[in-house]
C-alpha atoms as a PDB file:
ATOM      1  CA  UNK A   1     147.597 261.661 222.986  1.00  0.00           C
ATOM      2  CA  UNK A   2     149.810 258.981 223.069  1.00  0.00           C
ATOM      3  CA  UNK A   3     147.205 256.827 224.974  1.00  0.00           C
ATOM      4  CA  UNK A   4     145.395 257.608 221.938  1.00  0.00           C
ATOM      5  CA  UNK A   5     147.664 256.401 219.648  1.00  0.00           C
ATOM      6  CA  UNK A   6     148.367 253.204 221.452  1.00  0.00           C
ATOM      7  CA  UNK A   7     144.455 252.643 221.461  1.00  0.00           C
ATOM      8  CA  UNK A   8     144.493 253.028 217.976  1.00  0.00           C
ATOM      9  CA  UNK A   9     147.272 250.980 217.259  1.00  0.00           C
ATOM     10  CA  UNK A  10     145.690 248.349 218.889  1.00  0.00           C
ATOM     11  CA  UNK A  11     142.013 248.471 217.232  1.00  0.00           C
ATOM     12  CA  UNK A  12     143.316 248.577 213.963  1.00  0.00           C
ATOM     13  CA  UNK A  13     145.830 245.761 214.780  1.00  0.00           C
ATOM     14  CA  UNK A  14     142.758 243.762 215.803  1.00  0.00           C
ATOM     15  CA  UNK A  15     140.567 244.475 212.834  1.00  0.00           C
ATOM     16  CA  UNK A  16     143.435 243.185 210.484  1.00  0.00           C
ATOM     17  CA  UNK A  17     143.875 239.946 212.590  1.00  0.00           C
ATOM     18  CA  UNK A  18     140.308 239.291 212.061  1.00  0.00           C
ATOM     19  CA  UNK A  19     139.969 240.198 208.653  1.00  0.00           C
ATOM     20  CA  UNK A  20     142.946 238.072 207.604  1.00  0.00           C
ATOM     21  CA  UNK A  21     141.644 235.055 209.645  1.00  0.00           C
ATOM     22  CA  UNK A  22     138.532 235.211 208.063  1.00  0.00           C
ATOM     23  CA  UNK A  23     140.223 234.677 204.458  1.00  0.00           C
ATOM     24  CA  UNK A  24     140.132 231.267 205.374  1.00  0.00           C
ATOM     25  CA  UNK A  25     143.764 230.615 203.568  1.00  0.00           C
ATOM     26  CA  UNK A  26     142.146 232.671 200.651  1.00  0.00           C
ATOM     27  CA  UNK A  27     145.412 233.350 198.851  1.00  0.00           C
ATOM     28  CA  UNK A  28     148.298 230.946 198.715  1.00  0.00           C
ATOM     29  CA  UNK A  29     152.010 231.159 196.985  1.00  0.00           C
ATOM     30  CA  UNK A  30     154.199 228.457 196.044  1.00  0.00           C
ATOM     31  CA  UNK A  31     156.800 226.282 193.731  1.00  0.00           C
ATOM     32  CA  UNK A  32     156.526 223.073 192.510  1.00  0.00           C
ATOM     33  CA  UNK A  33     158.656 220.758 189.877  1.00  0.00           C
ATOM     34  CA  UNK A  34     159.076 217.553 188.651  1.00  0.00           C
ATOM     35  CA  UNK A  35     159.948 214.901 185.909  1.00  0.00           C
ATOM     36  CA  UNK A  36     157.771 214.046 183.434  1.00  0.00           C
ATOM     37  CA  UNK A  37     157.550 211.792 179.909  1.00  0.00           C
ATOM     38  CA  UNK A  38     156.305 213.606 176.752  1.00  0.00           C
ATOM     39  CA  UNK A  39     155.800 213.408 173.265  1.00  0.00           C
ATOM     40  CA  UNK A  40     153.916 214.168 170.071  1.00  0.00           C
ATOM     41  CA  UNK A  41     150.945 213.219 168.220  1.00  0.00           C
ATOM     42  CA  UNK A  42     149.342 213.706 164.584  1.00  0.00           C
ATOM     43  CA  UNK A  43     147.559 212.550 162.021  1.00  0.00           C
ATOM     44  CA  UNK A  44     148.957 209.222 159.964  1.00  0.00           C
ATOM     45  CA  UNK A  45     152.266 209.924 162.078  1.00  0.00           C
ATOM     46  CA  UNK A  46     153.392 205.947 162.219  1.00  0.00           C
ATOM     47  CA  UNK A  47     153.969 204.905 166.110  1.00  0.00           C
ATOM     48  CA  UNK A  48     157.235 202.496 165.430  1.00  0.00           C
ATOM     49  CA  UNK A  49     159.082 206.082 164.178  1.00  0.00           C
ATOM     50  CA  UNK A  50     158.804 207.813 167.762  1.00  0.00           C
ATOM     51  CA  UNK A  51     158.669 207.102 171.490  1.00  0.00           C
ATOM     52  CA  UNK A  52     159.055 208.979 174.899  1.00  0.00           C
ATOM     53  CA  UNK A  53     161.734 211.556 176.263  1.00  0.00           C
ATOM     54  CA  UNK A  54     162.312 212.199 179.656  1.00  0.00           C
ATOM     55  CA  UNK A  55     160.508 216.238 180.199  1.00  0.00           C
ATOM     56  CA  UNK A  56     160.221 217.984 183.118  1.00  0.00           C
ATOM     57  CA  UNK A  57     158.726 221.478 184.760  1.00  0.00           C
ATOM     58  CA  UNK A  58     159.620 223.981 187.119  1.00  0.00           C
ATOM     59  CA  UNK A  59     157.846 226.968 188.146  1.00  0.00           C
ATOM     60  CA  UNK A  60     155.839 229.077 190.788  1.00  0.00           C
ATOM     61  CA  UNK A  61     151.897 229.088 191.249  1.00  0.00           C
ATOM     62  CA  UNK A  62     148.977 231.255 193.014  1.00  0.00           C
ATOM     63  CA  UNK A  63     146.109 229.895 193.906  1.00  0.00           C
ATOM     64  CA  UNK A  64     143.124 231.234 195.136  1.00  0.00           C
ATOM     65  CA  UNK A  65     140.807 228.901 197.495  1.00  0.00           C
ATOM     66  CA  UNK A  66     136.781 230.091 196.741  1.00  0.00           C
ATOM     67  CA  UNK A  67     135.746 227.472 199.598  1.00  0.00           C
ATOM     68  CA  UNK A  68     137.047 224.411 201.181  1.00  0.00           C
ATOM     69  CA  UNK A  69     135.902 222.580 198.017  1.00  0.00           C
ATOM     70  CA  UNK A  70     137.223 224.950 195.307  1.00  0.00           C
ATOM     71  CA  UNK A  71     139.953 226.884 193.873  1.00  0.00           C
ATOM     72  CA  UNK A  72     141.196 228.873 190.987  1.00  0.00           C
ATOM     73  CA  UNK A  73     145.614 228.096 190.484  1.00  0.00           C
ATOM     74  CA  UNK A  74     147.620 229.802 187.723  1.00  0.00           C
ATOM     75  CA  UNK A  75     151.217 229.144 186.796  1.00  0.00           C
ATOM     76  CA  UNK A  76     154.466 230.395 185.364  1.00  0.00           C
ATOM     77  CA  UNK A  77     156.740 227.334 184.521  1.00  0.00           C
ATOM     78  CA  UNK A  78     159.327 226.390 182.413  1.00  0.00           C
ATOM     79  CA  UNK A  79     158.639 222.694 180.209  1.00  0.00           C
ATOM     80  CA  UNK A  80     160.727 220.679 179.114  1.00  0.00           C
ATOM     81  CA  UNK A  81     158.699 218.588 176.182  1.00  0.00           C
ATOM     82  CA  UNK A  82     159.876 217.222 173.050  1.00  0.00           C
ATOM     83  CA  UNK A  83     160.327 213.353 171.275  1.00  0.00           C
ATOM     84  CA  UNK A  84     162.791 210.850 170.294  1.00  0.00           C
ATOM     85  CA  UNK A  85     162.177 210.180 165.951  1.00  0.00           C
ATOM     86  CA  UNK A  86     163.725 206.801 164.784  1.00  0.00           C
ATOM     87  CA  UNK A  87     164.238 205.543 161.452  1.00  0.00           C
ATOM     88  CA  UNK A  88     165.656 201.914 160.443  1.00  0.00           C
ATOM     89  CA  UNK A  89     165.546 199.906 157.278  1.00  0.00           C
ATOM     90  CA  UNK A  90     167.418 199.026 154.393  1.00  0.00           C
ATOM     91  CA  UNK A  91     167.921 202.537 153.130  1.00  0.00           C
ATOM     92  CA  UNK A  92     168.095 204.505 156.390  1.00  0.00           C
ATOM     93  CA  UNK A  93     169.788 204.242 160.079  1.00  0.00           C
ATOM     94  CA  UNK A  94     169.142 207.398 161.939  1.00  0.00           C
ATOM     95  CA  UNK A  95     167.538 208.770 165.368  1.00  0.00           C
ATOM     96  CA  UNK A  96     167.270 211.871 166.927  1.00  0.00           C
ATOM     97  CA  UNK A  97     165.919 214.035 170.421  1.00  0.00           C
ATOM     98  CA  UNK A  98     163.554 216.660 170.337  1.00  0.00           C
ATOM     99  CA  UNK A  99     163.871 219.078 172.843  1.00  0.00           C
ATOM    100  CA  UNK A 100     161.666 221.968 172.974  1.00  0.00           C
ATOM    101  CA  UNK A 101     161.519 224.493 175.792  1.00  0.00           C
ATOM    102  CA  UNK A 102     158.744 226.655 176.621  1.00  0.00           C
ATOM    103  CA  UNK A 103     157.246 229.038 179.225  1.00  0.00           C
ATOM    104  CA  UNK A 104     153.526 227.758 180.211  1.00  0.00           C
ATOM    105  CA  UNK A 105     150.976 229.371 181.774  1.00  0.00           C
ATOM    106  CA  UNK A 106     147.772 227.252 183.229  1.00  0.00           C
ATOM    107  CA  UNK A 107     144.000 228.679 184.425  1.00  0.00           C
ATOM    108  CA  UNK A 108     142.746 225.188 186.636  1.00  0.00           C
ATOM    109  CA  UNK A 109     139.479 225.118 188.590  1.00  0.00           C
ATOM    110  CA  UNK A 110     140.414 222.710 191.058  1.00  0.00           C
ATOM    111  CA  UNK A 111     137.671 221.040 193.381  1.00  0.00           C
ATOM    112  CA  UNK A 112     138.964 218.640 196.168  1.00  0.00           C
ATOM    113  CA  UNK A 113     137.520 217.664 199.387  1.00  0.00           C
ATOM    114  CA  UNK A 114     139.199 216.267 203.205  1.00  0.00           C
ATOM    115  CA  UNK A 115     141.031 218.149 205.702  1.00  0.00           C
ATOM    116  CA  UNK A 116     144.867 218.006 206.632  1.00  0.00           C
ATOM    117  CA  UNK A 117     145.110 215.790 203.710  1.00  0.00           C
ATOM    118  CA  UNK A 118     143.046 217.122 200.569  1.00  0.00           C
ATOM    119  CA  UNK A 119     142.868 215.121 197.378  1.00  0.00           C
ATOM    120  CA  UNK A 120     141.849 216.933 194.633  1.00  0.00           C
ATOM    121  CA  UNK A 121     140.934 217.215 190.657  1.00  0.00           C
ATOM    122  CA  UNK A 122     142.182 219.898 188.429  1.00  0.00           C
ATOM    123  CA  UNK A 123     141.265 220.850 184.673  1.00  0.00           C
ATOM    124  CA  UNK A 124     141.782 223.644 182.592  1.00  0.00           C
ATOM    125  CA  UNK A 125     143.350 225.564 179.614  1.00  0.00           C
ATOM    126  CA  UNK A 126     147.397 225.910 178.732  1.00  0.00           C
ATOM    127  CA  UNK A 127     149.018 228.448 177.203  1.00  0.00           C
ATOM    128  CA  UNK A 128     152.848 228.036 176.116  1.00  0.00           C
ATOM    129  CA  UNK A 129     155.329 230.110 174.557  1.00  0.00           C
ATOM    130  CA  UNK A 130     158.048 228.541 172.708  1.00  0.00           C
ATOM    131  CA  UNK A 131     161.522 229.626 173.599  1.00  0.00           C
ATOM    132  CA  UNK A 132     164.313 226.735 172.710  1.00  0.00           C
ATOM    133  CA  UNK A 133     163.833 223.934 170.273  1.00  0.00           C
ATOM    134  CA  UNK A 134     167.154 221.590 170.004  1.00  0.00           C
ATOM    135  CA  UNK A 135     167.881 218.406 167.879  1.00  0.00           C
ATOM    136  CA  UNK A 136     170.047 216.167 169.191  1.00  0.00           C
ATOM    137  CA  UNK A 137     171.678 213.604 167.042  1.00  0.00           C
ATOM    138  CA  UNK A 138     172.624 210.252 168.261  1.00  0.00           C
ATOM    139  CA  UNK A 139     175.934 210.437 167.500  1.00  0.00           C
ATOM    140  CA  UNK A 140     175.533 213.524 170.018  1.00  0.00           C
ATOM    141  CA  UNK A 141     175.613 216.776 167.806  1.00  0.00           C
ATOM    142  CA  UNK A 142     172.932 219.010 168.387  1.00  0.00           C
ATOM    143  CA  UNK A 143     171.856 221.481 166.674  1.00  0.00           C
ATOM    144  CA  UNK A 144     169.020 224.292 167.685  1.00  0.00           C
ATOM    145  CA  UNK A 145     166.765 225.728 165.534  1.00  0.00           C
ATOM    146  CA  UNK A 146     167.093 229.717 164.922  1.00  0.00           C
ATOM    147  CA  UNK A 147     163.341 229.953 165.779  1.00  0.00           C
ATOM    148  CA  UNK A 148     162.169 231.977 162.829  1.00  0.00           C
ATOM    149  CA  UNK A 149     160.117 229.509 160.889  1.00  0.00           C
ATOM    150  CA  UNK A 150     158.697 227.800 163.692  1.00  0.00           C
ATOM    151  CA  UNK A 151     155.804 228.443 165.571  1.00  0.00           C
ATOM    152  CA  UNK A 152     156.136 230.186 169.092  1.00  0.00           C
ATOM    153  CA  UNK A 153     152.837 229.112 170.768  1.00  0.00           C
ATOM    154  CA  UNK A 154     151.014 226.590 171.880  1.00  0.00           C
ATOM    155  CA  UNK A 155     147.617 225.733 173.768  1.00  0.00           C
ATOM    156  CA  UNK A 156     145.847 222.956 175.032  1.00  0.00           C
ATOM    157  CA  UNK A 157     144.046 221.361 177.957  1.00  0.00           C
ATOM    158  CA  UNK A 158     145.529 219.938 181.204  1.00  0.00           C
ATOM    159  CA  UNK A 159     143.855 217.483 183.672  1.00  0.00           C
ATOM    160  CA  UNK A 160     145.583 216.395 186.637  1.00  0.00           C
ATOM    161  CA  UNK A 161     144.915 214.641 190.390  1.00  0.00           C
ATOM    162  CA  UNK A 162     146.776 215.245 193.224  1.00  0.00           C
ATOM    163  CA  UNK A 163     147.042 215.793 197.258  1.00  0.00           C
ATOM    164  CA  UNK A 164     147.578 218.714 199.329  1.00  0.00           C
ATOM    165  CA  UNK A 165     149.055 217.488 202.986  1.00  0.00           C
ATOM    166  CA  UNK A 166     148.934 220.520 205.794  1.00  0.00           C
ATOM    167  CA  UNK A 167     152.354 220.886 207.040  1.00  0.00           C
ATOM    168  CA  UNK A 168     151.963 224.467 209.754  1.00  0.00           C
ATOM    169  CA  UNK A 169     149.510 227.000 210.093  1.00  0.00           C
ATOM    170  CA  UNK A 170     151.104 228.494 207.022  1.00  0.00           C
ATOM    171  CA  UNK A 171     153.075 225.731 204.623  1.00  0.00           C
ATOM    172  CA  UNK A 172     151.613 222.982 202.748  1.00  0.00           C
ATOM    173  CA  UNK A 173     152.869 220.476 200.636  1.00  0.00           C
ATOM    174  CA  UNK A 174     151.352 219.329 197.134  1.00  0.00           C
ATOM    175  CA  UNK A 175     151.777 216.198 194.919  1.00  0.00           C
ATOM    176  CA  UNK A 176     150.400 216.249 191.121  1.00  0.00           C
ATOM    177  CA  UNK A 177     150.150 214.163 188.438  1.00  0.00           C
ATOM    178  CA  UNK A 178     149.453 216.363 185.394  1.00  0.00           C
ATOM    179  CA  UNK A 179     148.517 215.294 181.961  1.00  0.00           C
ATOM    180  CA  UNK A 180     149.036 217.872 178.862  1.00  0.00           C
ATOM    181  CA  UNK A 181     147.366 217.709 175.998  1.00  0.00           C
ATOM    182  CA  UNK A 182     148.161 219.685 172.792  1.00  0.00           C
ATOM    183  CA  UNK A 183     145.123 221.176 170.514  1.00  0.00           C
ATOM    184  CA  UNK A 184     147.337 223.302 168.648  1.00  0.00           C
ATOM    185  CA  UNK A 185     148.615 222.208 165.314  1.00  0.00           C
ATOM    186  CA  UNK A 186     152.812 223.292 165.751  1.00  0.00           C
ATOM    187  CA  UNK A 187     153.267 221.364 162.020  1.00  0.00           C
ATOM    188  CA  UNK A 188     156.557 223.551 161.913  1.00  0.00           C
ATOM    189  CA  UNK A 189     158.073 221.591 164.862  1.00  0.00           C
ATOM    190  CA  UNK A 190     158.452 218.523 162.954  1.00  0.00           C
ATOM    191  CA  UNK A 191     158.211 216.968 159.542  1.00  0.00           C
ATOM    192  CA  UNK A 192     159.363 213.942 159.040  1.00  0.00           C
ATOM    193  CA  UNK A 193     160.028 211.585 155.433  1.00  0.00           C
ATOM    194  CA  UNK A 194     159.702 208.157 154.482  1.00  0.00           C
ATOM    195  CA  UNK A 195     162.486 206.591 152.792  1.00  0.00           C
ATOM    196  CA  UNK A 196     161.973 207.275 149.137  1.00  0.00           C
ATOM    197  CA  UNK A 197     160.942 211.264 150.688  1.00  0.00           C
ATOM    198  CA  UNK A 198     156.991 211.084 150.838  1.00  0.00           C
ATOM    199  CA  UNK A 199     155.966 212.952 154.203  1.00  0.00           C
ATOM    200  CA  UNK A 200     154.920 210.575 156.845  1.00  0.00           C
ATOM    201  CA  UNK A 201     153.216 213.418 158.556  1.00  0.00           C
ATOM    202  CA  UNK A 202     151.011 214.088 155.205  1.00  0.00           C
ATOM    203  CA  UNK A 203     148.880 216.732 157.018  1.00  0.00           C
ATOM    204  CA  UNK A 204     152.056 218.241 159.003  1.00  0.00           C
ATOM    205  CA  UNK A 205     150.191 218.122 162.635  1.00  0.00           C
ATOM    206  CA  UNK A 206     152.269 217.724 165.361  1.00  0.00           C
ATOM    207  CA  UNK A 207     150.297 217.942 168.811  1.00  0.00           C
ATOM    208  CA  UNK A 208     152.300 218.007 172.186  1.00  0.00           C
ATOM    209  CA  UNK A 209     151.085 215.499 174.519  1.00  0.00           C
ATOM    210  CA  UNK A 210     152.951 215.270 178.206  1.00  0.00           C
ATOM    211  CA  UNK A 211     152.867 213.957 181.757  1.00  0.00           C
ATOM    212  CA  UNK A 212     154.487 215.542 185.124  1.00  0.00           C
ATOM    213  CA  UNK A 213     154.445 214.585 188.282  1.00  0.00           C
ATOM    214  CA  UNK A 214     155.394 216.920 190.333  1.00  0.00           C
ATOM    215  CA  UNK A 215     155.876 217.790 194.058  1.00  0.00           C
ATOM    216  CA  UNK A 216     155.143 221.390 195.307  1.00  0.00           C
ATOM    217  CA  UNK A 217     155.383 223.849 198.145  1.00  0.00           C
ATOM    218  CA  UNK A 218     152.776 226.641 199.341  1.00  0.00           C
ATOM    219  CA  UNK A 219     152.847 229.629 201.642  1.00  0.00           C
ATOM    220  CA  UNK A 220     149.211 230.934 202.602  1.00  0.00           C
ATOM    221  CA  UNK A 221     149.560 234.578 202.320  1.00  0.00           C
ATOM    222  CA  UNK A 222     146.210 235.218 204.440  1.00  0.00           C
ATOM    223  CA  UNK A 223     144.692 232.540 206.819  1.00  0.00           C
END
């Protein structure tokens, strides 16, 4: 009996070992995070009234490898995006931060070729949900908005490069440069007035638009 046992122990021990090595690092886990620049975009918004913020993202990703050549990578991650608005001339002196926070989840077909070191393109859909916009004043006073007339979602597309270097058997490291890019009108993030009141944003779209660059770390949960 216990002969059996042991023989059985060790068949189906062997069966797993070769199923999981044939997964060929199928299924991988991991976190990656970085700083980034962002912004927004619209229709007859003037460029001298705006420029960059310093953004950023954090978050953890799965990724499933089809072949050597492609894979399908998800992600949960907190973004930081957002704008600086200025204002000067002879009636007005002002400038404020935009900070808006939001939980973001991407669906990326990524196709890269190479070995230990694996360069790679990535493109796909975003999906965001709003959960913090702030307004910070020059001066330093912030204030941050109760949420209920602004909108809670965006969507867009994301295209990236990046490198994934073969640490062990089992850990990786990654290196992306992503690039967001807002289709979804959020014209309740921002409206903004000329000096005698006339909307500079006349159609009230406001696109995100963002960069990361970001450095990430991967377990293979079946090689």
């Amino acid at each position: 009996m216990k002969k059996t046992v042991f023989i059985t122990i060790i068949a189906l021990s062997t069966i797993f070992h070769l199923t999981v090595m044939g997964q060929n690092n199928r299924f991988e886990l991991g976190i990656e995070g970085g700083p980034g620049i962002t912004t927004i975009y619209g229709n007859e918004m003037p460029a001298e009234n705006w420029e960059f913020i310093a953004g950023g993202e954090a978050g953890v990703f799965f990724k499933y490898n089809f072949s050597k050549v492609f894979s399908l990578k998800t992600q949960l991650a907190w973004e930081r995006k957002g704008m600086k608005f200025i204002l000067k001339n002879e009636f007005f002196d002002m400038a404020y931060s935009a900070h808006f926070d939001y939980l973001t989840v991407p669906l990326l077909i990524q196709a890269g070729f190479g070995g230990e070191v694996h360069p790679y393109i990535n493109a796909g859909p975003y999906f965001s949900y709003s959960i913090n916009r702030k307004y910070i004043a020059k001066n330093g006073e912030s204030i941050t908005s109760d949420m209920e007339s602004d909108k809670k979602i965006d969507f867009g597309i994301v295209g990236g490069i990046g490198i994934d270097i073969t640490l062990t058997k089992l850990f990786s490291m990654t290196v992306d440069l992503y690039d967001h890019y807002g289709l979804y009108n959020t014209e309740n993030q921002l409206l903004f007035t000329d000096s005698v009141g006339v909307p500079v944003n006349s159609d009230k779209s406001t696109y995100n638009h963002s960069l990361f660059l970001t450095i990430g770390f991967a377990y293979c949960l079946a090689q």
